[in-house]
PDB file of N, CA and C in Angstrom:
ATOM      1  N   UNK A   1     106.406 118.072  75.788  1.00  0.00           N
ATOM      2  CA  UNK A   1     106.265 118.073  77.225  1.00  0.00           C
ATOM      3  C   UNK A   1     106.496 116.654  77.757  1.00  0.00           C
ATOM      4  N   UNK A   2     106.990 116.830  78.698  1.00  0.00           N
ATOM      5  CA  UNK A   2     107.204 115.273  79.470  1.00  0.00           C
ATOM      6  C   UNK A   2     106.506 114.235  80.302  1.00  0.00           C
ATOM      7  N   UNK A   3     106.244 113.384  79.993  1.00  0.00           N
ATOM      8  CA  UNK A   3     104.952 112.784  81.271  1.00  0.00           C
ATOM      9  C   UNK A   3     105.611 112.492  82.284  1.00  0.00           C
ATOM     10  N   UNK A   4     104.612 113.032  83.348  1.00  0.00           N
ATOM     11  CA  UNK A   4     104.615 112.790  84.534  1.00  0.00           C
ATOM     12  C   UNK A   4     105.337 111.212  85.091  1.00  0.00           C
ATOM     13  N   UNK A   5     105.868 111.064  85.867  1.00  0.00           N
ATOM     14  CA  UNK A   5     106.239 109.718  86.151  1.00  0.00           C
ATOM     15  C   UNK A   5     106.419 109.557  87.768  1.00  0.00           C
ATOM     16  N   UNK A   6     105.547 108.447  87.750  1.00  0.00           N
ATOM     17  CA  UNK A   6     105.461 108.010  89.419  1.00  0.00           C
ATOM     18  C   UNK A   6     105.907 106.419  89.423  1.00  0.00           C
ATOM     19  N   UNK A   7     106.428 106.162  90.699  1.00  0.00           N
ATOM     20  CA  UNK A   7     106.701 104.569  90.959  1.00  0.00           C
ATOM     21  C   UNK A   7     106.044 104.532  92.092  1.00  0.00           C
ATOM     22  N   UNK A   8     104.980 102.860  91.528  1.00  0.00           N
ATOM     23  CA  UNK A   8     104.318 102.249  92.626  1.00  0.00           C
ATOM     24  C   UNK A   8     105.674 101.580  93.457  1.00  0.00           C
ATOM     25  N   UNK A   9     105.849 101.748  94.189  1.00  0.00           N
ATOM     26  CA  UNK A   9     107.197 100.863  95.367  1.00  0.00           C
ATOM     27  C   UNK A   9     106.476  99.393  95.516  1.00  0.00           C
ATOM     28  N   UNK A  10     107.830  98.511  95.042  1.00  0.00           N
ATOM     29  CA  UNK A  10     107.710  97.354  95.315  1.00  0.00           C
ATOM     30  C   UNK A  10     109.176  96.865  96.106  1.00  0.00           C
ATOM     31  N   UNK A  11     109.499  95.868  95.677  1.00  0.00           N
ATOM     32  CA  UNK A  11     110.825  95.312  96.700  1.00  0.00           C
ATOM     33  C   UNK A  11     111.143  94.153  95.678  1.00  0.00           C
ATOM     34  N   UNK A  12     112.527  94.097  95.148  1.00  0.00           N
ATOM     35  CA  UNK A  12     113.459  92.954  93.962  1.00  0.00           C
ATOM     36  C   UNK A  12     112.739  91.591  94.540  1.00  0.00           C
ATOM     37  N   UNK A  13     112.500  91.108  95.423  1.00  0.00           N
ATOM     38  CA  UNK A  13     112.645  89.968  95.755  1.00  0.00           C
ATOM     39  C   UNK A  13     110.881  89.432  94.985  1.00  0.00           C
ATOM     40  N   UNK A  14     109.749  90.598  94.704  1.00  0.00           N
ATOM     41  CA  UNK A  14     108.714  90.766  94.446  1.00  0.00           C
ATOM     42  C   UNK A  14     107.914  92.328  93.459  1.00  0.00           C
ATOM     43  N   UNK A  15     108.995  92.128  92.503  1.00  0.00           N
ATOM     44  CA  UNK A  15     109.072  93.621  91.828  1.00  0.00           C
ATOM     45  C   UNK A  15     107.922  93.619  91.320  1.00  0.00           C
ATOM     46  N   UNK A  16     107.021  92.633  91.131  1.00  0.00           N
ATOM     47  CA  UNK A  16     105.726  93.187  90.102  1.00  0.00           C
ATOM     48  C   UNK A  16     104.104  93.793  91.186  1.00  0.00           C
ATOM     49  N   UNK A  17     103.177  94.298  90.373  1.00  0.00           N
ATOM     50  CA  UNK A  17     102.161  94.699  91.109  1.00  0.00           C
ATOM     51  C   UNK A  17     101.417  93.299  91.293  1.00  0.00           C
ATOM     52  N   UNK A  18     100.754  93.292  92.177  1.00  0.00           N
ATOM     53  CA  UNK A  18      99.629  92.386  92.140  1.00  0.00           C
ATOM     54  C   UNK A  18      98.452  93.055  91.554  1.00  0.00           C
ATOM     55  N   UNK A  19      97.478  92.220  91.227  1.00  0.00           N
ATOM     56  CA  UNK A  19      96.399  92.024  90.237  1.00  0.00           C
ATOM     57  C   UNK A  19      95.460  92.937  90.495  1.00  0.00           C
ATOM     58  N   UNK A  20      95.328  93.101  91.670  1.00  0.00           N
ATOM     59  CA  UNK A  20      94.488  95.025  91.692  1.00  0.00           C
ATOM     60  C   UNK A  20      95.468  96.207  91.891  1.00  0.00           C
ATOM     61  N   UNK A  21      96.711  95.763  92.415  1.00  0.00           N
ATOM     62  CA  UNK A  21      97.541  97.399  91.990  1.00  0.00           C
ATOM     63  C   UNK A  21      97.873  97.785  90.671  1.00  0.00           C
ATOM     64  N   UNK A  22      97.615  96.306  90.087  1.00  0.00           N
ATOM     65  CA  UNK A  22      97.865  96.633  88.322  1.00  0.00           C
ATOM     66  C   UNK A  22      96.590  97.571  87.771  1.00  0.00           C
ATOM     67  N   UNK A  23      95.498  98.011  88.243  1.00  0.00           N
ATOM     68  CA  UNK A  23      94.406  98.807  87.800  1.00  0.00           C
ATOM     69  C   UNK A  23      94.902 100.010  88.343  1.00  0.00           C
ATOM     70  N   UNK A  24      95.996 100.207  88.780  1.00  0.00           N
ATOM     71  CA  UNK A  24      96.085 102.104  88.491  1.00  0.00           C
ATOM     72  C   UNK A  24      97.022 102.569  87.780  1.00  0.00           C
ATOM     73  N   UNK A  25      97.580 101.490  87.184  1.00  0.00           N
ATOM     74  CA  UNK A  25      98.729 102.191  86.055  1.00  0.00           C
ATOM     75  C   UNK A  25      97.326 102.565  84.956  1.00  0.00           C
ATOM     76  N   UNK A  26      96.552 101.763  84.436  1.00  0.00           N
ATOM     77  CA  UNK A  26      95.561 102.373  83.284  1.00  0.00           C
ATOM     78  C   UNK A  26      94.622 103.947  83.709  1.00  0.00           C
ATOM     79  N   UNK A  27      94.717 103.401  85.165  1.00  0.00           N
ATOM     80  CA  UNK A  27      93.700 104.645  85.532  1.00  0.00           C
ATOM     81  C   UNK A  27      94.596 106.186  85.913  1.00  0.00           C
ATOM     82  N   UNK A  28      96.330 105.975  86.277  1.00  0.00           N
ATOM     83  CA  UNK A  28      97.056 106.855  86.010  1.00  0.00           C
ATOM     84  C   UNK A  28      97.373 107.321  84.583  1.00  0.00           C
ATOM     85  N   UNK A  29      97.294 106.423  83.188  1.00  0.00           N
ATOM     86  CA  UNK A  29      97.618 106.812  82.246  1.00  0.00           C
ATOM     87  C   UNK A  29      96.549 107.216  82.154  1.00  0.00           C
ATOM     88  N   UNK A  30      95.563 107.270  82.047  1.00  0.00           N
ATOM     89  CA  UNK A  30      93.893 108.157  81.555  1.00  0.00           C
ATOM     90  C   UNK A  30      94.384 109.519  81.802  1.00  0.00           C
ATOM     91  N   UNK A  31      94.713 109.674  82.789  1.00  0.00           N
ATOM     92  CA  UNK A  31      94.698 111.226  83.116  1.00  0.00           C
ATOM     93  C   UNK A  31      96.534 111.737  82.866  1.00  0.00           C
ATOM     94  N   UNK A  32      97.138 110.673  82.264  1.00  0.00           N
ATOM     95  CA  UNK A  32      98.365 111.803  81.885  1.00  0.00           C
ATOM     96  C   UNK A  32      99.579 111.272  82.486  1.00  0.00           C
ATOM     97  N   UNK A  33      99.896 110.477  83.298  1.00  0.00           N
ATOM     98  CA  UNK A  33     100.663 110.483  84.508  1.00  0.00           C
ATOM     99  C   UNK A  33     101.350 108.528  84.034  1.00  0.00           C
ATOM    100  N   UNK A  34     102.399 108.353  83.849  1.00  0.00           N
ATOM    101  CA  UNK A  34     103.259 107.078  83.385  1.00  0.00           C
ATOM    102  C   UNK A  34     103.449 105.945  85.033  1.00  0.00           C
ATOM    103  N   UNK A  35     102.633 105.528  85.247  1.00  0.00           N
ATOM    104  CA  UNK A  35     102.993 104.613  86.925  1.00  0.00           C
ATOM    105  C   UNK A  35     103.702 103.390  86.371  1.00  0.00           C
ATOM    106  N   UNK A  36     104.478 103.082  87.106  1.00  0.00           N
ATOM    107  CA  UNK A  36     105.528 102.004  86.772  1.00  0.00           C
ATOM    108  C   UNK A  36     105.827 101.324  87.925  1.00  0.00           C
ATOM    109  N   UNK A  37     105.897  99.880  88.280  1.00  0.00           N
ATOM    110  CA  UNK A  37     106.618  99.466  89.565  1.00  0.00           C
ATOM    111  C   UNK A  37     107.526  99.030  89.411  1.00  0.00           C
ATOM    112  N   UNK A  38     108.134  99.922  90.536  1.00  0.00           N
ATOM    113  CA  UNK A  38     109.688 100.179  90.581  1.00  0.00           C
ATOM    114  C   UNK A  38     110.326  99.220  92.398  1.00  0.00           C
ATOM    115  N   UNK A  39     111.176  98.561  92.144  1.00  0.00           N
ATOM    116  CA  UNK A  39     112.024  97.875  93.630  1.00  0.00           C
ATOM    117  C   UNK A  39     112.479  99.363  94.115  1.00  0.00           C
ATOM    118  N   UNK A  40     111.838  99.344  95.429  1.00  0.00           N
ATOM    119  CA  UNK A  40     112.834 100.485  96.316  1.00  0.00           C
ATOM    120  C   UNK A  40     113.936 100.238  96.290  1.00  0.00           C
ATOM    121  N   UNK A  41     114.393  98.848  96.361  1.00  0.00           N
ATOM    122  CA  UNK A  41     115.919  98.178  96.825  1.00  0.00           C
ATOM    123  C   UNK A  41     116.640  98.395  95.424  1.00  0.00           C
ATOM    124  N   UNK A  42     115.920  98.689  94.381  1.00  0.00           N
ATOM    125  CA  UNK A  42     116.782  98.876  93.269  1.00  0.00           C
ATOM    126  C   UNK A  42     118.266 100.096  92.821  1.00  0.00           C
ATOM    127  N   UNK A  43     118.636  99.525  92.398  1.00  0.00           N
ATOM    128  CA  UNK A  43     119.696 100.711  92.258  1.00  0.00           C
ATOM    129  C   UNK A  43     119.152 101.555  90.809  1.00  0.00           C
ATOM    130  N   UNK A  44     118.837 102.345  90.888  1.00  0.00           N
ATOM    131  CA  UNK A  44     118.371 103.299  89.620  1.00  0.00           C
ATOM    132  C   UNK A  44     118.438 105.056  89.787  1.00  0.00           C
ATOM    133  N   UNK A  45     118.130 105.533  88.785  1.00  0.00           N
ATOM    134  CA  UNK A  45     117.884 107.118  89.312  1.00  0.00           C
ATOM    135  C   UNK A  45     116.322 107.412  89.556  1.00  0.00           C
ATOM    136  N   UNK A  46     116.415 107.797  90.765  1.00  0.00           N
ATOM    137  CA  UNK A  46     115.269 108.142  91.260  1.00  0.00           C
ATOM    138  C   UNK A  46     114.791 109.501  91.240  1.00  0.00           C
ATOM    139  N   UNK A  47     115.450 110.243  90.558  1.00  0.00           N
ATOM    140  CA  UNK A  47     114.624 111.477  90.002  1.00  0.00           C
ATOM    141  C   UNK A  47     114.034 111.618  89.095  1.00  0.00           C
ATOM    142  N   UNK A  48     114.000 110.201  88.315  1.00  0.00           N
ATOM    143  CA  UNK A  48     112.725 110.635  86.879  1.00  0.00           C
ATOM    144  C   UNK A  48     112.035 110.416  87.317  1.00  0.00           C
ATOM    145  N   UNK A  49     111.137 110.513  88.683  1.00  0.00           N
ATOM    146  CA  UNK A  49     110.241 110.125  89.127  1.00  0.00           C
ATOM    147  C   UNK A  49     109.504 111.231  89.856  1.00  0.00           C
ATOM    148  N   UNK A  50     108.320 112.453  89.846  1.00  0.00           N
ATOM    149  CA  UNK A  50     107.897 113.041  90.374  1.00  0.00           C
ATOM    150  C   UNK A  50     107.326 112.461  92.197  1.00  0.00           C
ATOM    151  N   UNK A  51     106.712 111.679  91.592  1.00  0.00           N
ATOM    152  CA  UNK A  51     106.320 110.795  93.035  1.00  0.00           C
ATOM    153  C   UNK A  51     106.386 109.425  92.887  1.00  0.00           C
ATOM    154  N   UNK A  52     106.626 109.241  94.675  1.00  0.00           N
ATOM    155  CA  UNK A  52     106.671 107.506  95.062  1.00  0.00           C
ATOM    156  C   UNK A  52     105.289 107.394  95.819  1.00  0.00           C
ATOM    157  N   UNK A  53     104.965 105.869  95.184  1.00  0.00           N
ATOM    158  CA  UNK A  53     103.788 105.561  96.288  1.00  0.00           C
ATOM    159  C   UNK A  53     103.981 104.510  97.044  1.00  0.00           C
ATOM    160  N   UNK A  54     103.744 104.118  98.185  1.00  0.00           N
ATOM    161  CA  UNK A  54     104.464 102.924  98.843  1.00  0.00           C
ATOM    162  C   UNK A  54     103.126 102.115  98.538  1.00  0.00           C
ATOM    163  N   UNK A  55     103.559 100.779  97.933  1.00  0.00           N
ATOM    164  CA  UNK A  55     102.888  99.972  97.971  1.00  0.00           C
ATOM    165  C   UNK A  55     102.770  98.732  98.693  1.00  0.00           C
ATOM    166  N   UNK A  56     104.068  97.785  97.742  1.00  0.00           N
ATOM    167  CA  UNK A  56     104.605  96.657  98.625  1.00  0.00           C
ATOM    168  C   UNK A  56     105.877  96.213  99.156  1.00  0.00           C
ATOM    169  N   UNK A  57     106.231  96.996  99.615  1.00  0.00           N
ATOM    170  CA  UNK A  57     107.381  97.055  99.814  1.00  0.00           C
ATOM    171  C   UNK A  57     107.796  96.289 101.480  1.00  0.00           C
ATOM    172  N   UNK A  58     107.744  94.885 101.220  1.00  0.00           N
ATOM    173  CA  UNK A  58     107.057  94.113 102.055  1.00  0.00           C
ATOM    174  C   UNK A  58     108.521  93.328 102.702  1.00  0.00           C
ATOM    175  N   UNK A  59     109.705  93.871 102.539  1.00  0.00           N
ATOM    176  CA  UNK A  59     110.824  93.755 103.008  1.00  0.00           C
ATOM    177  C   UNK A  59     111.534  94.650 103.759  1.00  0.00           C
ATOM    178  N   UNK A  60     111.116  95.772 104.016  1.00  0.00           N
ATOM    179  CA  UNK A  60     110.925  96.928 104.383  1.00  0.00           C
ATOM    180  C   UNK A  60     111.982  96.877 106.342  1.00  0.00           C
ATOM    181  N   UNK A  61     110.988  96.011 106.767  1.00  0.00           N
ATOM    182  CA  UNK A  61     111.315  95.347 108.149  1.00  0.00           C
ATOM    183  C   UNK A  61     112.637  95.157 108.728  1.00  0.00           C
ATOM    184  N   UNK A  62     113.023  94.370 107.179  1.00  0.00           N
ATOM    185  CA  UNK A  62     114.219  93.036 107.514  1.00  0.00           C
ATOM    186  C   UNK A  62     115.368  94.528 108.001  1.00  0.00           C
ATOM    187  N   UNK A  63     115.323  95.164 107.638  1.00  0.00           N
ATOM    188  CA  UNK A  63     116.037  96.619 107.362  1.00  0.00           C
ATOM    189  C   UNK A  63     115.651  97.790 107.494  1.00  0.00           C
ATOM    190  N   UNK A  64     114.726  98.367 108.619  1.00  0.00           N
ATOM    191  CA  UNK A  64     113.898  99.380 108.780  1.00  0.00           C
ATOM    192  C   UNK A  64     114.741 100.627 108.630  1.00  0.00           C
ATOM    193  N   UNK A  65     116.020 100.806 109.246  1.00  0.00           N
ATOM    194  CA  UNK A  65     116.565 102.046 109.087  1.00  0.00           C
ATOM    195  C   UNK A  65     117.204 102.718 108.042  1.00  0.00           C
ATOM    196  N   UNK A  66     117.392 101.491 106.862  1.00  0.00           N
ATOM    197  CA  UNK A  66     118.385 101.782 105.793  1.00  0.00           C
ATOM    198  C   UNK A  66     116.613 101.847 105.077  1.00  0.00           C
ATOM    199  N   UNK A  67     115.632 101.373 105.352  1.00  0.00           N
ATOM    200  CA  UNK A  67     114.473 102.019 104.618  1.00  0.00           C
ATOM    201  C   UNK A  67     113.981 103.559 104.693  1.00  0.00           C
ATOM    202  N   UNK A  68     113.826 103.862 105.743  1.00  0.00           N
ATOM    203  CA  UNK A  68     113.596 105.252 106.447  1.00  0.00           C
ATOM    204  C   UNK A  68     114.858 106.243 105.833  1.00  0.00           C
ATOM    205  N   UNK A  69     115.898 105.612 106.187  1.00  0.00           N
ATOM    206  CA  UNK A  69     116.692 106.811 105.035  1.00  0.00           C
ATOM    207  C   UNK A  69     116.523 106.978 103.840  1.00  0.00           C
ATOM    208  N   UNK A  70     116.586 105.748 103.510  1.00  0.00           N
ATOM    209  CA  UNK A  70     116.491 105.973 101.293  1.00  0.00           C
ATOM    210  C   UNK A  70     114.970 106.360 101.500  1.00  0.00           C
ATOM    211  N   UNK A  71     114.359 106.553 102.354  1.00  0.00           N
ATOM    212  CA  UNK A  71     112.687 107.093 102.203  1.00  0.00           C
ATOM    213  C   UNK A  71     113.035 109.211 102.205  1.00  0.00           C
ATOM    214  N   UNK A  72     114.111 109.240 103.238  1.00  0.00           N
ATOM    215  CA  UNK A  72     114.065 110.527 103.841  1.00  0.00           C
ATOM    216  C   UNK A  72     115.138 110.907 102.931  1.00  0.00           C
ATOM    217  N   UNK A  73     116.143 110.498 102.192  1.00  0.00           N
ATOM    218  CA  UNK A  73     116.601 110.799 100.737  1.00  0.00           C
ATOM    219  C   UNK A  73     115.780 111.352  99.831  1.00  0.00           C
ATOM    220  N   UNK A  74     114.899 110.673  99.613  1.00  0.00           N
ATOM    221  CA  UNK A  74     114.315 110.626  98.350  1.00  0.00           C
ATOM    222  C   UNK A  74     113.603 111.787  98.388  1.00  0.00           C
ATOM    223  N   UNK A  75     113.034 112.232  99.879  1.00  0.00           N
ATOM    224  CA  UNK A  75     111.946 113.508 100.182  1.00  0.00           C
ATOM    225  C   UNK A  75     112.548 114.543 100.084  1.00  0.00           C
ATOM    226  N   UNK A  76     114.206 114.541 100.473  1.00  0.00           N
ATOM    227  CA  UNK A  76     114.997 115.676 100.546  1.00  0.00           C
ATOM    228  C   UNK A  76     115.255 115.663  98.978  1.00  0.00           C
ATOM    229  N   UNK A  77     115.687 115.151  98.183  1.00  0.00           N
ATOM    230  CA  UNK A  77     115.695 115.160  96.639  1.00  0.00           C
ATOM    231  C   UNK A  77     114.488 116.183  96.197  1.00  0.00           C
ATOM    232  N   UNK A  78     113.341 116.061  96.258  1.00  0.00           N
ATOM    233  CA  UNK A  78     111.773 116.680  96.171  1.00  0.00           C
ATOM    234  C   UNK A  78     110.910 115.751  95.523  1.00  0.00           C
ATOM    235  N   UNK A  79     111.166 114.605  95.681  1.00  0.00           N
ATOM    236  CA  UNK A  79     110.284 113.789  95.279  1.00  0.00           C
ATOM    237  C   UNK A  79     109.284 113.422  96.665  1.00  0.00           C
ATOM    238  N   UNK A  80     108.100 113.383  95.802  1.00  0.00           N
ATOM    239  CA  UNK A  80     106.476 113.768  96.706  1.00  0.00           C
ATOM    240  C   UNK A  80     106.554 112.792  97.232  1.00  0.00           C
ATOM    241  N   UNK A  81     106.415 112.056  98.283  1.00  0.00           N
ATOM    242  CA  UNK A  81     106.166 110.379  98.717  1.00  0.00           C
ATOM    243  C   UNK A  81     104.659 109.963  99.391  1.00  0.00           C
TER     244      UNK A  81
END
């Protein structure tokens, strides 16, 4: 069976979690579920991913509409956001 896989949303310019978002990848693996932070801005496949969680995605602004789409992509794909 496959684990579950979610991306905490971050942004390339600042791809890692900070020091308390890093306490829910352990507390997502307890119960089953692989959390990883992932750059929205990244180019990757975004369907191994059941759900996105927005975290820091703190570039978001510079580019609001090309965010809102790759957001409203990703929902039409069926990934949970």
């Amino acid at each position: 069976m496959t684990k579950e896989k979610i991306a905490l949303l971050t942004y390339k310019a600042e791809p890692l979690l900070t020091d308390s978002e890093q306490l829910l990848v352990p507390a997502f693996t307890e119960i089953g579920i692989e959390a990883t932070a992932t750059p929205w801005d990244d180019d990757l496949d975004w369907t191994q991913f059941s759900t996105i969680i927005v975290r820091a995605c703190w570039n978001y602004h510079l580019n609001k509409d090309k965010f809102i789409n790759w957001l409203e992509d990703r929902a039409v794909s069926g990934i949970k956001i």
